[in-house]
PDB file of N, CA and C in Angstrom:
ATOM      1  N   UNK A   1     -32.626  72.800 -56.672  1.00  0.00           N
ATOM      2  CA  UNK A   1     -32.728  72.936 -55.233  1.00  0.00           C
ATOM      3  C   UNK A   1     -33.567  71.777 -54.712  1.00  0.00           C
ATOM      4  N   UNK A   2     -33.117  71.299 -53.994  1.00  0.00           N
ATOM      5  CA  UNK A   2     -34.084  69.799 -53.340  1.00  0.00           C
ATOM      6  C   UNK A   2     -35.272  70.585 -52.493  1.00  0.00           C
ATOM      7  N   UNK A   3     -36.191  69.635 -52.377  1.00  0.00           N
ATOM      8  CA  UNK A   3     -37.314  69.621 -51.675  1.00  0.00           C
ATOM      9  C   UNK A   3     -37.216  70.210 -50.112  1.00  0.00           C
ATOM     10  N   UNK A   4     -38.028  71.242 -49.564  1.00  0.00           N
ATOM     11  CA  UNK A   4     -37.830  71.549 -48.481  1.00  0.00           C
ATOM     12  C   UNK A   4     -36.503  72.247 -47.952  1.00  0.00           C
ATOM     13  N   UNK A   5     -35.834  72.751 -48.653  1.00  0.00           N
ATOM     14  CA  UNK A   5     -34.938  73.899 -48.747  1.00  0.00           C
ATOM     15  C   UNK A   5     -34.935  75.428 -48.824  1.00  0.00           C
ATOM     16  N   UNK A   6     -34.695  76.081 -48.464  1.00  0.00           N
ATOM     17  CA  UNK A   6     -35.089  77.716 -48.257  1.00  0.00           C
ATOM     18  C   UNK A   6     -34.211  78.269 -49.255  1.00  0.00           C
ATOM     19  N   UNK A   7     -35.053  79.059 -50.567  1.00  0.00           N
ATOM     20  CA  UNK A   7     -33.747  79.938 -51.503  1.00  0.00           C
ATOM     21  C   UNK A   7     -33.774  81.069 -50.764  1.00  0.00           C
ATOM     22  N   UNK A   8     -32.629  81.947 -50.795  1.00  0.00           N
ATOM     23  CA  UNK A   8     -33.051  83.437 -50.441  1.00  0.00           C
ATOM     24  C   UNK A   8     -32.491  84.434 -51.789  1.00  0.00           C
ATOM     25  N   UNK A   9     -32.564  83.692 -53.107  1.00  0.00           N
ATOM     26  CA  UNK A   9     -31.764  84.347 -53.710  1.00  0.00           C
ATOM     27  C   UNK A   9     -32.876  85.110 -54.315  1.00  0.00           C
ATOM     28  N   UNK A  10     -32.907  86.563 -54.289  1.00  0.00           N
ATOM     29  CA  UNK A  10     -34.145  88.052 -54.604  1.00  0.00           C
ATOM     30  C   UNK A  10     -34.556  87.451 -56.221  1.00  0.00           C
ATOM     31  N   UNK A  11     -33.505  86.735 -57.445  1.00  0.00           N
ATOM     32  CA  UNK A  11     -34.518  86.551 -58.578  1.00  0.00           C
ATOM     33  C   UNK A  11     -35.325  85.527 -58.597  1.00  0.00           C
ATOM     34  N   UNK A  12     -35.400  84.551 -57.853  1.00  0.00           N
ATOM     35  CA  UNK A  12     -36.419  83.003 -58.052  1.00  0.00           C
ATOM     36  C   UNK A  12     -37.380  82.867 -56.251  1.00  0.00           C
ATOM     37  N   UNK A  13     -37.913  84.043 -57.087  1.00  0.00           N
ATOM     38  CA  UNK A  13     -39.355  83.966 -55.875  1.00  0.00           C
ATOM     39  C   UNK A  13     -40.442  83.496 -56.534  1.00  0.00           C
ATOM     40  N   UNK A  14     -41.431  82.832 -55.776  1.00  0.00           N
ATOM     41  CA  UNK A  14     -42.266  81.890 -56.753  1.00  0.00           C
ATOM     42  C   UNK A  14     -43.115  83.257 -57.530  1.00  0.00           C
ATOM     43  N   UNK A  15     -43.957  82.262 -58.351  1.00  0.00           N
ATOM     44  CA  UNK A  15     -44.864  83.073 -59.591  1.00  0.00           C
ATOM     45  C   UNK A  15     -45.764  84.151 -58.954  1.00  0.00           C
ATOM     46  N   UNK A  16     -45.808  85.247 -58.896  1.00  0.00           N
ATOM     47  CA  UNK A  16     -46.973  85.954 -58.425  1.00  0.00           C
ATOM     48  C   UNK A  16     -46.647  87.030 -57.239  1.00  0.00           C
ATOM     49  N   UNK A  17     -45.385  86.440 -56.627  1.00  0.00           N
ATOM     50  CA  UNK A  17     -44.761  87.512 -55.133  1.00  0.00           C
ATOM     51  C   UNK A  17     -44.179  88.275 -55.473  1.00  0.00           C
ATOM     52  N   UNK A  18     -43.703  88.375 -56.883  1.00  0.00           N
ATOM     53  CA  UNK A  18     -42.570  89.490 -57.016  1.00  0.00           C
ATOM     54  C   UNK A  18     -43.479  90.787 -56.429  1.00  0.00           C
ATOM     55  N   UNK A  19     -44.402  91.401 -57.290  1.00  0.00           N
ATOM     56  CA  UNK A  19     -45.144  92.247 -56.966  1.00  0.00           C
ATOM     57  C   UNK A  19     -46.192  92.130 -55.500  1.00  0.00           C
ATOM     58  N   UNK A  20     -46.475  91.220 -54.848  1.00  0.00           N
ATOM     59  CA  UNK A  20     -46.778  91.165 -53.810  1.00  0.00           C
ATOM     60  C   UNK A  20     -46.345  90.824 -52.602  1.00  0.00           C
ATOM     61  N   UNK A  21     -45.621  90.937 -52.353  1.00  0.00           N
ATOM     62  CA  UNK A  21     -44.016  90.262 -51.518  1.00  0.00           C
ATOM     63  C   UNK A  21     -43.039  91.188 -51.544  1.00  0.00           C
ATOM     64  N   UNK A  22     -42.415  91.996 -50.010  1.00  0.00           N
ATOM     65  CA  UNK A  22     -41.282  92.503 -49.945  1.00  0.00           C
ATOM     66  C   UNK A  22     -40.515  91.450 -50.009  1.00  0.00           C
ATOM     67  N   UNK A  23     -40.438  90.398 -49.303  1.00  0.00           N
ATOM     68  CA  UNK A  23     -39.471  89.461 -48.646  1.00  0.00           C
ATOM     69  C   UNK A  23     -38.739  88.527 -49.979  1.00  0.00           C
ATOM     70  N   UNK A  24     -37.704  88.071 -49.388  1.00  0.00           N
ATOM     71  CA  UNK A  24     -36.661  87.618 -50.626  1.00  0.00           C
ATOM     72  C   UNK A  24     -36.634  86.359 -49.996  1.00  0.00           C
ATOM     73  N   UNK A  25     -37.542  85.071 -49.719  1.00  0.00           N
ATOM     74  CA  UNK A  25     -37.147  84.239 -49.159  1.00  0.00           C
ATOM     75  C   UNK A  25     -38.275  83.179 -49.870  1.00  0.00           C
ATOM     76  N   UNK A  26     -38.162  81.993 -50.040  1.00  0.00           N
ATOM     77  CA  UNK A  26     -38.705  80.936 -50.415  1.00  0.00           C
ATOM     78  C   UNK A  26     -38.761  79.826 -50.078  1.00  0.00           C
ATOM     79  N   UNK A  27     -39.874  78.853 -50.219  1.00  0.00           N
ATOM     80  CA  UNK A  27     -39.507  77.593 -49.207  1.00  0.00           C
ATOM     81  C   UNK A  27     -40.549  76.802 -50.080  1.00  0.00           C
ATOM     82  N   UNK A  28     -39.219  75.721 -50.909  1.00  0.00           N
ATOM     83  CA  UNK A  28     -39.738  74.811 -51.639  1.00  0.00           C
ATOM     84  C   UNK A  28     -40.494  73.592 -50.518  1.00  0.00           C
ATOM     85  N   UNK A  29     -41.861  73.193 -51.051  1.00  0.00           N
ATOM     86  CA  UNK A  29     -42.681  72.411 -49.909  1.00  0.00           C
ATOM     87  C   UNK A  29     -42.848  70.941 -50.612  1.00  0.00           C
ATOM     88  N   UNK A  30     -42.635  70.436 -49.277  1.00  0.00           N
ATOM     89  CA  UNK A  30     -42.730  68.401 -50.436  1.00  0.00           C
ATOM     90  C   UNK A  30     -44.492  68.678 -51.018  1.00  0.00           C
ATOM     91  N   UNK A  31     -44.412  67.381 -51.803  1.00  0.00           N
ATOM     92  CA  UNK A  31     -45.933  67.432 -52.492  1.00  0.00           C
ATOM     93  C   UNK A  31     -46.959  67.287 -51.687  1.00  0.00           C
ATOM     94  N   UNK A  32     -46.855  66.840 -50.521  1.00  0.00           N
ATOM     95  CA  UNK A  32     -48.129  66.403 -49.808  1.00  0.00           C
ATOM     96  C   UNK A  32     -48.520  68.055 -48.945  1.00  0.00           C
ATOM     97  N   UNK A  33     -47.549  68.276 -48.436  1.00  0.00           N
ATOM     98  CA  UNK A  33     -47.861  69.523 -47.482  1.00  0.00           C
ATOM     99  C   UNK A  33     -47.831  70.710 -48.920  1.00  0.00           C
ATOM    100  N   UNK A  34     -47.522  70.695 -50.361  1.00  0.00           N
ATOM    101  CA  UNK A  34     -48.056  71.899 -50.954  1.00  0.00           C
ATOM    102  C   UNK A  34     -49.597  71.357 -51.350  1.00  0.00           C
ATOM    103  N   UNK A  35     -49.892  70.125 -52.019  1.00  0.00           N
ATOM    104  CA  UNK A  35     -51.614  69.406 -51.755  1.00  0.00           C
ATOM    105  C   UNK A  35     -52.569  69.861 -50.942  1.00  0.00           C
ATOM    106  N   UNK A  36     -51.773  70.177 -49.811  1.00  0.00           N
ATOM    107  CA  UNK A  36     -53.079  70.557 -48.210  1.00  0.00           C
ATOM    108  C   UNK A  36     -53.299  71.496 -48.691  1.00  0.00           C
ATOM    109  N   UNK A  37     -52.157  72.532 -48.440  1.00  0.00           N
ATOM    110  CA  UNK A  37     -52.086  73.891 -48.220  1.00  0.00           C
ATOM    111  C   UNK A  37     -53.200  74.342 -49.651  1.00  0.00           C
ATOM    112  N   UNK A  38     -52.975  73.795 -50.649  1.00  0.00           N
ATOM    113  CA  UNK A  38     -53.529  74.216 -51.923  1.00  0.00           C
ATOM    114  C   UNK A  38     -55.148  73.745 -51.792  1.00  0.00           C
ATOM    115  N   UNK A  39     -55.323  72.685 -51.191  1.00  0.00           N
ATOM    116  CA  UNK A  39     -56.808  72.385 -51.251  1.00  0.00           C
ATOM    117  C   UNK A  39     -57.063  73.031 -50.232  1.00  0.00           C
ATOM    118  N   UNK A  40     -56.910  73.414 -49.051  1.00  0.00           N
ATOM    119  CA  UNK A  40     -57.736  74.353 -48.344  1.00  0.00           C
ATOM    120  C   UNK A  40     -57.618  75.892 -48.890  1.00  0.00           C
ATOM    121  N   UNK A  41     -56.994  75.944 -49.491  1.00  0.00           N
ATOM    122  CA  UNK A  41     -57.134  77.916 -50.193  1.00  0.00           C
ATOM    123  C   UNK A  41     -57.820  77.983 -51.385  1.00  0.00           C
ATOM    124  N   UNK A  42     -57.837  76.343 -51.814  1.00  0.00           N
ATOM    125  CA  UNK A  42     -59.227  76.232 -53.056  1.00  0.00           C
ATOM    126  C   UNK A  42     -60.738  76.417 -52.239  1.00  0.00           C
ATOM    127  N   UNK A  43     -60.884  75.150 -50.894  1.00  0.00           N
ATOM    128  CA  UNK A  43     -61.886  75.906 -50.680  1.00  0.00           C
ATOM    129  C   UNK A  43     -62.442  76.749 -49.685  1.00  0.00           C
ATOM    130  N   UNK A  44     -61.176  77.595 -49.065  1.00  0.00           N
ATOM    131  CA  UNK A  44     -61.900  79.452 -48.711  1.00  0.00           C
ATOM    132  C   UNK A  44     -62.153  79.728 -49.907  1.00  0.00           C
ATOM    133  N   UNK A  45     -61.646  79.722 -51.227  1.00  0.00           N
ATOM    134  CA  UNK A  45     -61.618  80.655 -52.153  1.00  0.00           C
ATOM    135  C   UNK A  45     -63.286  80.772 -52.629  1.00  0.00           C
ATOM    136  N   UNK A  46     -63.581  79.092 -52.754  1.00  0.00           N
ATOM    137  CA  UNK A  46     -65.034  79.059 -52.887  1.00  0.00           C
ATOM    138  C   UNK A  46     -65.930  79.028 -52.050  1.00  0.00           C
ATOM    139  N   UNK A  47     -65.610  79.055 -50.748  1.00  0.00           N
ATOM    140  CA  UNK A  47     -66.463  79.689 -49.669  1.00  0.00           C
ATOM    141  C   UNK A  47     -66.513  81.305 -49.817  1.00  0.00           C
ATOM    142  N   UNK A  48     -65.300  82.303 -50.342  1.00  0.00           N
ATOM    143  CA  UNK A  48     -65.534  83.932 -50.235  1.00  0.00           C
ATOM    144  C   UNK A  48     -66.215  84.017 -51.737  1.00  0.00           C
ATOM    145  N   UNK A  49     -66.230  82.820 -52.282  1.00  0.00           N
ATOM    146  CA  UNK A  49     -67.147  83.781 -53.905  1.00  0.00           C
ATOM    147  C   UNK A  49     -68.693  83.311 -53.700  1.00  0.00           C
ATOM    148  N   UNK A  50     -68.660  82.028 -52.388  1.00  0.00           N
ATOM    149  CA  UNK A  50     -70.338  81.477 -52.319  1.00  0.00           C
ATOM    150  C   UNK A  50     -70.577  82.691 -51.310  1.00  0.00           C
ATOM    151  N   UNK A  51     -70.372  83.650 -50.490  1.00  0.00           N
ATOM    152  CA  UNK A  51     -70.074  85.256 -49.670  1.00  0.00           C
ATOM    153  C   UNK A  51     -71.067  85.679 -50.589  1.00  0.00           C
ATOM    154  N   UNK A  52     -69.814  85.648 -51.663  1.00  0.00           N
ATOM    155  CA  UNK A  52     -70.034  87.200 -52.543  1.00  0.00           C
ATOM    156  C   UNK A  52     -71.418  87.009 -53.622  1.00  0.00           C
ATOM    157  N   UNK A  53     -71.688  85.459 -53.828  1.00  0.00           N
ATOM    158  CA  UNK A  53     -73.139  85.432 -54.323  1.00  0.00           C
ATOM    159  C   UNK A  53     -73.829  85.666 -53.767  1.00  0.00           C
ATOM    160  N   UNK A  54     -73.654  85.539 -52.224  1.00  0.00           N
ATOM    161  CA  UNK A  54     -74.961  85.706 -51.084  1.00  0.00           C
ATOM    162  C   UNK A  54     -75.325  87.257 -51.154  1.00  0.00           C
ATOM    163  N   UNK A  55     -74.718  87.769 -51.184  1.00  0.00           N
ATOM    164  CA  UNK A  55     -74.633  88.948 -51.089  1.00  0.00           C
ATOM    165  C   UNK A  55     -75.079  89.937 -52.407  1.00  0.00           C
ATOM    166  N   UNK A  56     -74.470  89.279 -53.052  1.00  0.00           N
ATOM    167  CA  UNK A  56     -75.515  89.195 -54.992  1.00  0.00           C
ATOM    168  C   UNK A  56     -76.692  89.123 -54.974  1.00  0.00           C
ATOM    169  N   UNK A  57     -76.940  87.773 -54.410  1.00  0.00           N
ATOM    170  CA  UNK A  57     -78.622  87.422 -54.107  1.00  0.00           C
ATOM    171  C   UNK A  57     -79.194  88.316 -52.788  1.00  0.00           C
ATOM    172  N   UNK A  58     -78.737  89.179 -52.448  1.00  0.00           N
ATOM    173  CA  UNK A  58     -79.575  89.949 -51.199  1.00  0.00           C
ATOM    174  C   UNK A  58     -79.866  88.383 -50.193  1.00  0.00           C
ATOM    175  N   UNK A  59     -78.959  87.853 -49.954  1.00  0.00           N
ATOM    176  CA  UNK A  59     -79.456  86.723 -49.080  1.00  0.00           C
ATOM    177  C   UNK A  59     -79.637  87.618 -47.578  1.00  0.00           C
ATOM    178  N   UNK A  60     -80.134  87.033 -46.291  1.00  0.00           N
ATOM    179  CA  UNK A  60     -80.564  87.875 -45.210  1.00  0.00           C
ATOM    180  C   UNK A  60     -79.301  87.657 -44.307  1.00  0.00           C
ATOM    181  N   UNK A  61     -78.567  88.627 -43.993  1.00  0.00           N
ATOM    182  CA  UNK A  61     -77.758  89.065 -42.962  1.00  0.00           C
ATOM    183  C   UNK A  61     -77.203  87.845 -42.558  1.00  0.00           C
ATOM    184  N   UNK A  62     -77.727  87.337 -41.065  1.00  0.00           N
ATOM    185  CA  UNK A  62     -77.745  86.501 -40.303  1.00  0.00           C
ATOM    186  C   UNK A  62     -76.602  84.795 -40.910  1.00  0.00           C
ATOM    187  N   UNK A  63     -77.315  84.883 -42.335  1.00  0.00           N
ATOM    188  CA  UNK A  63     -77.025  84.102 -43.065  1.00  0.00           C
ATOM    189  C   UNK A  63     -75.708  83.933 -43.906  1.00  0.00           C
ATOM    190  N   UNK A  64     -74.935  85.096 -44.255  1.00  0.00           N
ATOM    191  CA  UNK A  64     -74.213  85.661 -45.003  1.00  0.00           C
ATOM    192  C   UNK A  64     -72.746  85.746 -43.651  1.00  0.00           C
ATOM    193  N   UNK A  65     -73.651  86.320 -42.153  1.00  0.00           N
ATOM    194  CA  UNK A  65     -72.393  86.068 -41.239  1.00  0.00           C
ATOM    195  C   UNK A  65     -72.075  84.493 -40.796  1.00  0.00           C
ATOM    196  N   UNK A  66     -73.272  83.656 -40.949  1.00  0.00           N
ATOM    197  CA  UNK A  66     -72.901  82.112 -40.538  1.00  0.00           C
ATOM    198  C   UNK A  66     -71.460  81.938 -41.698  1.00  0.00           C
ATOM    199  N   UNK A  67     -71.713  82.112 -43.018  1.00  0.00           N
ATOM    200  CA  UNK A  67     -70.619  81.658 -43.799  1.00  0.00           C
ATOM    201  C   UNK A  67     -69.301  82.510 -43.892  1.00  0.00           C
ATOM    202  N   UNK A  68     -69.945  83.826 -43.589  1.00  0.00           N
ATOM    203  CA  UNK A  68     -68.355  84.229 -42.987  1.00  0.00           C
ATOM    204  C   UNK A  68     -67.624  83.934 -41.673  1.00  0.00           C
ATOM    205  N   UNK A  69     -68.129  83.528 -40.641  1.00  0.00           N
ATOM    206  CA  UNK A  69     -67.621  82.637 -39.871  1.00  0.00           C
ATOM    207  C   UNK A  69     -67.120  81.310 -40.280  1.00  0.00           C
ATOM    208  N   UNK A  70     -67.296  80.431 -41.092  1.00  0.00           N
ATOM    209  CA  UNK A  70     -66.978  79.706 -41.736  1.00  0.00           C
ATOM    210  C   UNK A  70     -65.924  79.576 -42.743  1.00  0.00           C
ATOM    211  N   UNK A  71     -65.653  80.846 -42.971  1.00  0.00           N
ATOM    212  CA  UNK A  71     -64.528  81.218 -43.549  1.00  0.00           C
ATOM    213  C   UNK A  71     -63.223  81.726 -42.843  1.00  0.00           C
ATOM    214  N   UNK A  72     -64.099  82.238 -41.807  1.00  0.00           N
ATOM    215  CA  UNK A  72     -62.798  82.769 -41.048  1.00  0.00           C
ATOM    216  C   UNK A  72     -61.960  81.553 -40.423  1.00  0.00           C
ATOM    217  N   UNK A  73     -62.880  80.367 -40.123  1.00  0.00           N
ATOM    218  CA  UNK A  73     -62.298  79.065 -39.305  1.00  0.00           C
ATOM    219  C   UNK A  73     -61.783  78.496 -40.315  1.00  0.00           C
ATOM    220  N   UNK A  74     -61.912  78.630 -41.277  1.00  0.00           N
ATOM    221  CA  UNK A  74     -61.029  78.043 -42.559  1.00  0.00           C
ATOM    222  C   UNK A  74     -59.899  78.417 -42.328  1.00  0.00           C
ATOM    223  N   UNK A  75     -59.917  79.935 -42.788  1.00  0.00           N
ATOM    224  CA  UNK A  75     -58.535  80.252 -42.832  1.00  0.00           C
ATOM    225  C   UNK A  75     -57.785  80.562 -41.391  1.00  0.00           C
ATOM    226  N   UNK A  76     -58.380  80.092 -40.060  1.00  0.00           N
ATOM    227  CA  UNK A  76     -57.564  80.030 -39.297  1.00  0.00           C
ATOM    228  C   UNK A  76     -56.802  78.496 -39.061  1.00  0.00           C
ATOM    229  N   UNK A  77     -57.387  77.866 -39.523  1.00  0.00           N
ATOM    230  CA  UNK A  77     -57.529  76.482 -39.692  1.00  0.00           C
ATOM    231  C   UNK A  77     -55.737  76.292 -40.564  1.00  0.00           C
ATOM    232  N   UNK A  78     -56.014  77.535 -41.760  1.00  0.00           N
ATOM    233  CA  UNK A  78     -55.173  77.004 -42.539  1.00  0.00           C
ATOM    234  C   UNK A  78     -53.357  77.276 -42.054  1.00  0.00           C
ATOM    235  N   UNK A  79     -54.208  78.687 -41.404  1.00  0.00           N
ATOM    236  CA  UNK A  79     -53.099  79.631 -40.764  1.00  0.00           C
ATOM    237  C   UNK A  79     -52.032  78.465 -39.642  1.00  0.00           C
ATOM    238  N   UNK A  80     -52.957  77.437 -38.859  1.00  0.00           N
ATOM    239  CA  UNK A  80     -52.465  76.861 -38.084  1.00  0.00           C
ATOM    240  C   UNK A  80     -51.321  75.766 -38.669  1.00  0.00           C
ATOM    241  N   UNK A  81     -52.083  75.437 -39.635  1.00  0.00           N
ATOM    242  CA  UNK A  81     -51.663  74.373 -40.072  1.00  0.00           C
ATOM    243  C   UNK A  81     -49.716  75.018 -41.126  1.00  0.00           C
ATOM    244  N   UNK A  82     -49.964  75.778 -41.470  1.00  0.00           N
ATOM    245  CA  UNK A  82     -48.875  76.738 -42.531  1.00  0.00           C
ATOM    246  C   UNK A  82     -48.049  76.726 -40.732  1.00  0.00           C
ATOM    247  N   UNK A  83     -48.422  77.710 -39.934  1.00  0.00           N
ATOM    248  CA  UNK A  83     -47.252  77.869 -38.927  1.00  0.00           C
ATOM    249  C   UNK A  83     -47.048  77.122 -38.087  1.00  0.00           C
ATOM    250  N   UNK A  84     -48.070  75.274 -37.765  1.00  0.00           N
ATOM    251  CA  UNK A  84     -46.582  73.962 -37.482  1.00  0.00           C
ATOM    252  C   UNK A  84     -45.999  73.257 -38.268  1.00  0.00           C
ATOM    253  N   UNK A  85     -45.730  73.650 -39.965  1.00  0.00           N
ATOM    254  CA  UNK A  85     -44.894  73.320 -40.950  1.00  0.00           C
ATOM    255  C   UNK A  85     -43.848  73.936 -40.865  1.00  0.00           C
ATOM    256  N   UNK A  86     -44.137  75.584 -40.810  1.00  0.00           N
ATOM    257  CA  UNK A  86     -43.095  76.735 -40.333  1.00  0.00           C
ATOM    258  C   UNK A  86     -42.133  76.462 -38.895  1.00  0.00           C
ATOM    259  N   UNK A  87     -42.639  76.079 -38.435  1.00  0.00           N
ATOM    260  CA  UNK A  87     -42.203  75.841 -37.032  1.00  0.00           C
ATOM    261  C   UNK A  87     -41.336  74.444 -36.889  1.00  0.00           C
ATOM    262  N   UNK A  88     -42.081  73.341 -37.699  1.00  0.00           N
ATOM    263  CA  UNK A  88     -41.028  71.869 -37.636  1.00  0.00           C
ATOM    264  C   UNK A  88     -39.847  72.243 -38.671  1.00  0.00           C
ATOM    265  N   UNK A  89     -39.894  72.895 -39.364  1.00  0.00           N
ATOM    266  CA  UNK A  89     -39.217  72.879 -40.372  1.00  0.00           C
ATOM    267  C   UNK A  89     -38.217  73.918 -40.675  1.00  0.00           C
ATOM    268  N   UNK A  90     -38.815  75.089 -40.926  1.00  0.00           N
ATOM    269  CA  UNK A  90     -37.933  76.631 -41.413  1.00  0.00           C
ATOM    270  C   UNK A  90     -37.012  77.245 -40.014  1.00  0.00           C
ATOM    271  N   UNK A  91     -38.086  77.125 -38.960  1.00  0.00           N
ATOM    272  CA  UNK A  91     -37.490  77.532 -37.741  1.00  0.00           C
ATOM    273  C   UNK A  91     -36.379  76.419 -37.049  1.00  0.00           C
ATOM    274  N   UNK A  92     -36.815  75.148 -37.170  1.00  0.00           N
ATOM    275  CA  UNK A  92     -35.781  74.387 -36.070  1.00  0.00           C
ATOM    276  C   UNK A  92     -35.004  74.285 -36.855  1.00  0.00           C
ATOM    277  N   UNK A  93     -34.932  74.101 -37.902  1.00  0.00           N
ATOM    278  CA  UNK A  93     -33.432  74.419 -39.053  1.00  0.00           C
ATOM    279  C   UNK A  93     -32.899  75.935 -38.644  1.00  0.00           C
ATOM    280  N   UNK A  94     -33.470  76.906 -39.073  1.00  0.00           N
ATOM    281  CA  UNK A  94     -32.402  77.706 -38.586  1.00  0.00           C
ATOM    282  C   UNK A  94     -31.685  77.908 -36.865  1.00  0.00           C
ATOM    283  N   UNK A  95     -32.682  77.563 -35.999  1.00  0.00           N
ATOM    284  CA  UNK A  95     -32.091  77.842 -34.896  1.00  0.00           C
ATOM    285  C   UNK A  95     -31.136  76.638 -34.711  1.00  0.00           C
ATOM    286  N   UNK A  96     -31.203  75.292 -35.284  1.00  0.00           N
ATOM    287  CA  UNK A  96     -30.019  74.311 -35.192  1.00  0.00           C
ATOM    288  C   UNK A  96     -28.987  75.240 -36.169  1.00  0.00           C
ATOM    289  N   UNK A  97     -29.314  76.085 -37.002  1.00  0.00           N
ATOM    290  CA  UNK A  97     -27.786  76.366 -37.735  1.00  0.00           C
ATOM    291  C   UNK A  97     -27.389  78.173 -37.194  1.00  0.00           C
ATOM    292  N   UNK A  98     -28.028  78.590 -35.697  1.00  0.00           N
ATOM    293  CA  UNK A  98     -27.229  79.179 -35.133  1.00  0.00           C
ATOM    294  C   UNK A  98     -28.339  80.518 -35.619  1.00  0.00           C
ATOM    295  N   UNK A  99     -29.048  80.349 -36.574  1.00  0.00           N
ATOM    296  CA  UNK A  99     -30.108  81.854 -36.922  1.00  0.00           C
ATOM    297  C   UNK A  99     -30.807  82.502 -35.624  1.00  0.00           C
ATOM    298  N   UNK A 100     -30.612  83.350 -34.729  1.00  0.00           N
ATOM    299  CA  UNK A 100     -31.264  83.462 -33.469  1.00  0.00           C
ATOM    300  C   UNK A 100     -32.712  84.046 -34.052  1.00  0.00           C
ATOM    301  N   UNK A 101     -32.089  85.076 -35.404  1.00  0.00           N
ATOM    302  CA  UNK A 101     -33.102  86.031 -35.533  1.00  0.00           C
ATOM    303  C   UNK A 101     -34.448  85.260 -36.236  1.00  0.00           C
ATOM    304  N   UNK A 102     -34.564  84.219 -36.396  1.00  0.00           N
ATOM    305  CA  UNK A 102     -35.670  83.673 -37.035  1.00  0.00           C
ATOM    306  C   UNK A 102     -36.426  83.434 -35.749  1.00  0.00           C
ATOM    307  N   UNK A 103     -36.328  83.339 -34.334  1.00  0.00           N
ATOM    308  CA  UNK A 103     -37.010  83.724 -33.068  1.00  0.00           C
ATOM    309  C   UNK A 103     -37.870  84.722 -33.046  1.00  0.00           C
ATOM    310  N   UNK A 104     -37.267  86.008 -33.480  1.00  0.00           N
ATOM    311  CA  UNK A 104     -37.732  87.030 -33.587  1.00  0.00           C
ATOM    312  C   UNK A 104     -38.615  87.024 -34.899  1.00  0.00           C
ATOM    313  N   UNK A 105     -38.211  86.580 -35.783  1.00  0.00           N
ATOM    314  CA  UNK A 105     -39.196  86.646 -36.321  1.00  0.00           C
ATOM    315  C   UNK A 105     -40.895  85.609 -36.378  1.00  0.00           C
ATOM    316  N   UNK A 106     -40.709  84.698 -35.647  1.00  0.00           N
ATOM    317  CA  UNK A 106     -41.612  84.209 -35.448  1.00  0.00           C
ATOM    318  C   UNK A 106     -42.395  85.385 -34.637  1.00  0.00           C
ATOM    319  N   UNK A 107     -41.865  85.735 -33.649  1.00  0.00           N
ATOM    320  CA  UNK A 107     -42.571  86.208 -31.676  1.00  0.00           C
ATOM    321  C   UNK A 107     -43.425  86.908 -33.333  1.00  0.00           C
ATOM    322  N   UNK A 108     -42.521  87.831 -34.001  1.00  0.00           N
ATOM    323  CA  UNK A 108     -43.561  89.245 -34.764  1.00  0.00           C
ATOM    324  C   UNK A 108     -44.692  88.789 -35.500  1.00  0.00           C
ATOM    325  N   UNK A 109     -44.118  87.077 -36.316  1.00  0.00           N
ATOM    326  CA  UNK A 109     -45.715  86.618 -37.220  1.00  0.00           C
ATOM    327  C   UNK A 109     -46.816  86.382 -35.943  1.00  0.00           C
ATOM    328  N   UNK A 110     -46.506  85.692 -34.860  1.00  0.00           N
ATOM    329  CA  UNK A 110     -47.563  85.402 -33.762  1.00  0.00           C
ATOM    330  C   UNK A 110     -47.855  86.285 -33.332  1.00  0.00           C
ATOM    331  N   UNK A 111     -47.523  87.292 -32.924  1.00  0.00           N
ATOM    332  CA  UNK A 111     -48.187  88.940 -32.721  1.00  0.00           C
ATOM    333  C   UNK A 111     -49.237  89.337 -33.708  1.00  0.00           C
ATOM    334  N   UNK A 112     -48.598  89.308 -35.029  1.00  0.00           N
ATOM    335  CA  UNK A 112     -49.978  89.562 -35.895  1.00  0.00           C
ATOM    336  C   UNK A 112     -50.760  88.588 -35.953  1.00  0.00           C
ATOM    337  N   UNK A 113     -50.768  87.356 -35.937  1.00  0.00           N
ATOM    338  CA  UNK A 113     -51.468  86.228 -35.830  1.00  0.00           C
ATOM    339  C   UNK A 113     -52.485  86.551 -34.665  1.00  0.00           C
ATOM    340  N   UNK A 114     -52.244  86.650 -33.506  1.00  0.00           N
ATOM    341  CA  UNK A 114     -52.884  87.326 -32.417  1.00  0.00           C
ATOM    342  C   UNK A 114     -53.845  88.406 -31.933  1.00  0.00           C
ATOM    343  N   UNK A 115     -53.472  88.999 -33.219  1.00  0.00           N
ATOM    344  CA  UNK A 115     -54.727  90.443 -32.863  1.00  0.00           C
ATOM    345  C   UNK A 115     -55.693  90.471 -33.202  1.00  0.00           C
TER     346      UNK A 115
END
């Protein structure tokens, strides 16, 4: 399957979604945009375990919410960045090939995105 192509076929979902993932859909990403995406979820990952030491260490409140704010702008950060890849890419492809319902499914991810 070339680069930046959508499988929808239910057996070749990447490593790890079978069990966490209803959805039957996949979207092979060029190297640079899977690079980003991967170095910023490396570091929330080590921003929620430097959390979870703080919190180990009885660090004081105040302190523990500065870096969870810091985390949260991470991962909104990342969120943004994942849905104008989604958006140049998965969506204007399908609505150029006539998919209305991938509309709808955006309005529903930005709804939860939203609350």
């Amino acid at each position: 399957m070339a680069k930046g192509q959508e499988n929808t076929a239910q057996n070749e979902e990447p490593m790890g979604a079978q069990e966490s993932c209803a959805c039957h859909k996949i979207k092979e990403r060029d190297e640079r945009e899977y690079q980003d995406l991967i170095h910023r979820l490396n570091r929330i990952e080590g921003q929620i375990r430097g959390i979870k030491g703080m919190v180990e260490r009885s660090v004081y409140c105040t302190d523990i919410l500065t870096q969870v704010a810091a985390a949260n702008a991470a991962l909104n950060s990342f969120s943004k960045v994942l849905l104008e890849n989604h958006i140049k890419t998965c969506v204007m492809r399908d609505i150029k090939e006539g998919k209305e319902e991938t509309v709808q499914e955006l309005v529903s991810v930005l709804q939860k995105l939203l609350k």
